[in-house]
C-alpha atoms as a PDB file:
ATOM      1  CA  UNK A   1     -35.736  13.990 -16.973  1.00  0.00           C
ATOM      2  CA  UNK A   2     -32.315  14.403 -18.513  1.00  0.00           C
ATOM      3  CA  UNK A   3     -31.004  15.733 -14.663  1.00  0.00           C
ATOM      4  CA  UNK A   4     -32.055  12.645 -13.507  1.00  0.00           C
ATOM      5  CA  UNK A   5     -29.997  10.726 -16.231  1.00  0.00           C
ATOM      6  CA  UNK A   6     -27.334  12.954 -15.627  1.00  0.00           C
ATOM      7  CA  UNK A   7     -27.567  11.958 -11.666  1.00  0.00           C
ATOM      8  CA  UNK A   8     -27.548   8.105 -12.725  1.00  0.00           C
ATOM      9  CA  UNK A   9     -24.844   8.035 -14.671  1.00  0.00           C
ATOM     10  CA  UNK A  10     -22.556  10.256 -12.321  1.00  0.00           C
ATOM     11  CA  UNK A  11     -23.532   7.534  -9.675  1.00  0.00           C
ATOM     12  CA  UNK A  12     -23.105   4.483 -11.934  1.00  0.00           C
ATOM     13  CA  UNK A  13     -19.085   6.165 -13.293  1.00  0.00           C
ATOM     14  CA  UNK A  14     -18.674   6.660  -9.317  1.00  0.00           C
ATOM     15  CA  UNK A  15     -19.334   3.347  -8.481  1.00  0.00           C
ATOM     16  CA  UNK A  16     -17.096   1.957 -11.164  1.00  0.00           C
ATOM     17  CA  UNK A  17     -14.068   4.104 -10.278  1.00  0.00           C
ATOM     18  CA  UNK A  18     -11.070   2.714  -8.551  1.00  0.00           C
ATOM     19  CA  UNK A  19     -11.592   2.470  -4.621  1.00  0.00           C
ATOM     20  CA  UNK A  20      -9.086   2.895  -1.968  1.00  0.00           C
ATOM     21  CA  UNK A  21      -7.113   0.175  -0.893  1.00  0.00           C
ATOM     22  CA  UNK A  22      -8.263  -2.821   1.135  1.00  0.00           C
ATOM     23  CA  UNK A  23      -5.095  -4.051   2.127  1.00  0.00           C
ATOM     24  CA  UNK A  24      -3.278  -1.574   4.810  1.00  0.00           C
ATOM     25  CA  UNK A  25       0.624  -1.452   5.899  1.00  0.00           C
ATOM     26  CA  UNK A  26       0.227  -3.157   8.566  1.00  0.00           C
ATOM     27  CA  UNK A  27      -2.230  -6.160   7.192  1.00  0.00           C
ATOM     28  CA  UNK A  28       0.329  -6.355   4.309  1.00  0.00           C
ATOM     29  CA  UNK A  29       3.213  -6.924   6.934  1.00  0.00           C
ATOM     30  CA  UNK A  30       1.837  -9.438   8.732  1.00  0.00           C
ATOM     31  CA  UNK A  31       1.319 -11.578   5.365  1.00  0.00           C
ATOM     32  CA  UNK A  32       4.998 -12.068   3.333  1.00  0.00           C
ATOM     33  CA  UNK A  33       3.120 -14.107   1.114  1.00  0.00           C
ATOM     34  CA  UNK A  34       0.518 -11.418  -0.065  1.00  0.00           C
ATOM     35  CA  UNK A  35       3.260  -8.695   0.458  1.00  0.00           C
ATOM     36  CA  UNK A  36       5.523 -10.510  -1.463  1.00  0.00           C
ATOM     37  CA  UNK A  37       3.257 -11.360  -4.597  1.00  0.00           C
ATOM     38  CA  UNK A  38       1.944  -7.953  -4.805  1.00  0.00           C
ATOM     39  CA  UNK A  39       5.651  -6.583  -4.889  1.00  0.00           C
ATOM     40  CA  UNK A  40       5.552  -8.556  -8.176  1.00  0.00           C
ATOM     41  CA  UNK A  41       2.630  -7.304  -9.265  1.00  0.00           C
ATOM     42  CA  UNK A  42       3.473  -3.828  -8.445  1.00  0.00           C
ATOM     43  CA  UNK A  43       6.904  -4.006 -10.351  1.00  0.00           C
ATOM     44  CA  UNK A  44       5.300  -5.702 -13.524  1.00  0.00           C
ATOM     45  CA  UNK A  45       2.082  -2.874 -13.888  1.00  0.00           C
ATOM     46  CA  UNK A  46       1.821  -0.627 -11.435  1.00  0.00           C
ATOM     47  CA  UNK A  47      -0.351   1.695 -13.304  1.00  0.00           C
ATOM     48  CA  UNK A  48      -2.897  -1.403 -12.921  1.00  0.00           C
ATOM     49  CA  UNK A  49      -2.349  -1.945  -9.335  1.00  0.00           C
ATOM     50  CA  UNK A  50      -2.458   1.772  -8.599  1.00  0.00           C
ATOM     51  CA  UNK A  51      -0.367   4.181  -6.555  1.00  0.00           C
ATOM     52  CA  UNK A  52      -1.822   3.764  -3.175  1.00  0.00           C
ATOM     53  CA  UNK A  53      -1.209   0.133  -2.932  1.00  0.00           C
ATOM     54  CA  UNK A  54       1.788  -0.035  -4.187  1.00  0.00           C
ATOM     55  CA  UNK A  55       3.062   2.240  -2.095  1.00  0.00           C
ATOM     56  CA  UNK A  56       1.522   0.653   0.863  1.00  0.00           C
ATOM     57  CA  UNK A  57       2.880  -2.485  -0.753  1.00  0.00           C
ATOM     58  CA  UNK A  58       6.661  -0.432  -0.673  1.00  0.00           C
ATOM     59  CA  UNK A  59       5.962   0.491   3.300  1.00  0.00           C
ATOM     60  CA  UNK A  60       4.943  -2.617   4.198  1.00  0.00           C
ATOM     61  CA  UNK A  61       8.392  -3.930   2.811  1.00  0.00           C
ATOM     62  CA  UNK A  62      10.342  -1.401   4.507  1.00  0.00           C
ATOM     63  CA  UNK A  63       8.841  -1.947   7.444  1.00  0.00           C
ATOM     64  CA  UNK A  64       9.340  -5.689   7.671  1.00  0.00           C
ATOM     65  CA  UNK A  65      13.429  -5.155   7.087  1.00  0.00           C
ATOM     66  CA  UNK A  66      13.679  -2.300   9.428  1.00  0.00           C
ATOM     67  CA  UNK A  67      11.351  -3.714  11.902  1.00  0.00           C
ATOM     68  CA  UNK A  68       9.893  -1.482  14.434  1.00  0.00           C
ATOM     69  CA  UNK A  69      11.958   1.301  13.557  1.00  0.00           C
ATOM     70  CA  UNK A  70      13.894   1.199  17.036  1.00  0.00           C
ATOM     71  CA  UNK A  71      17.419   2.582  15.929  1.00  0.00           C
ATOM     72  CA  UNK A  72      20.662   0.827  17.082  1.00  0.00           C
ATOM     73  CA  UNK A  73      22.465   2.576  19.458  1.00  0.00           C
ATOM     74  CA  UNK A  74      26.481   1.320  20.084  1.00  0.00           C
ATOM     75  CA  UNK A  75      27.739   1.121  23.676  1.00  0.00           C
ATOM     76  CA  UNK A  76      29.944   3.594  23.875  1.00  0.00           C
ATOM     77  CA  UNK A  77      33.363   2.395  23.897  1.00  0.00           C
ATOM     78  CA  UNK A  78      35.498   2.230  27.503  1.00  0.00           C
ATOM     79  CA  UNK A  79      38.249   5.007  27.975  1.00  0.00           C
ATOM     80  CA  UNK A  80      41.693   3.243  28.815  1.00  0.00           C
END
């Protein structure tokens, strides 16, 4: 009896732990009103908002100013 009370209330403190993310880098991205709100949410408490989002949150971000990550590349300049 108490094993199985052990076993319920390992599966009930499982089911109320924090779960991964819903939102990804990419979803997040697309949506600079989300992104953008949750950038304020992640500065104000991100112990609330957790690691893994917020850092999605901070890639998403960087990914909208660099863009698709294609580097610039100068002409090269003409010898005279």
């Amino acid at each position: 009896m108490k094993t199985i009370t052990a076993l319920m209330l390992m599966v009930l403190l499982t089911a109320c732990s924090q779960s991964a993310p819903t939102e990804t880098v990419e979803s997040l991205a697309a949506n600079p009103e989300r992104l953008k709100e949750l950038r304020q949410q992640c500065k104000a408490d991100r112990a609330k908002l957790g690691d893994a989002l917020c850092n999605a949150v901070a890639e998403a971000t960087h990914k909208r100013f660099m863009g698709n990550g294609t580097p610039y590349t100068p002409e090269p300049i003409p010898k005279n």
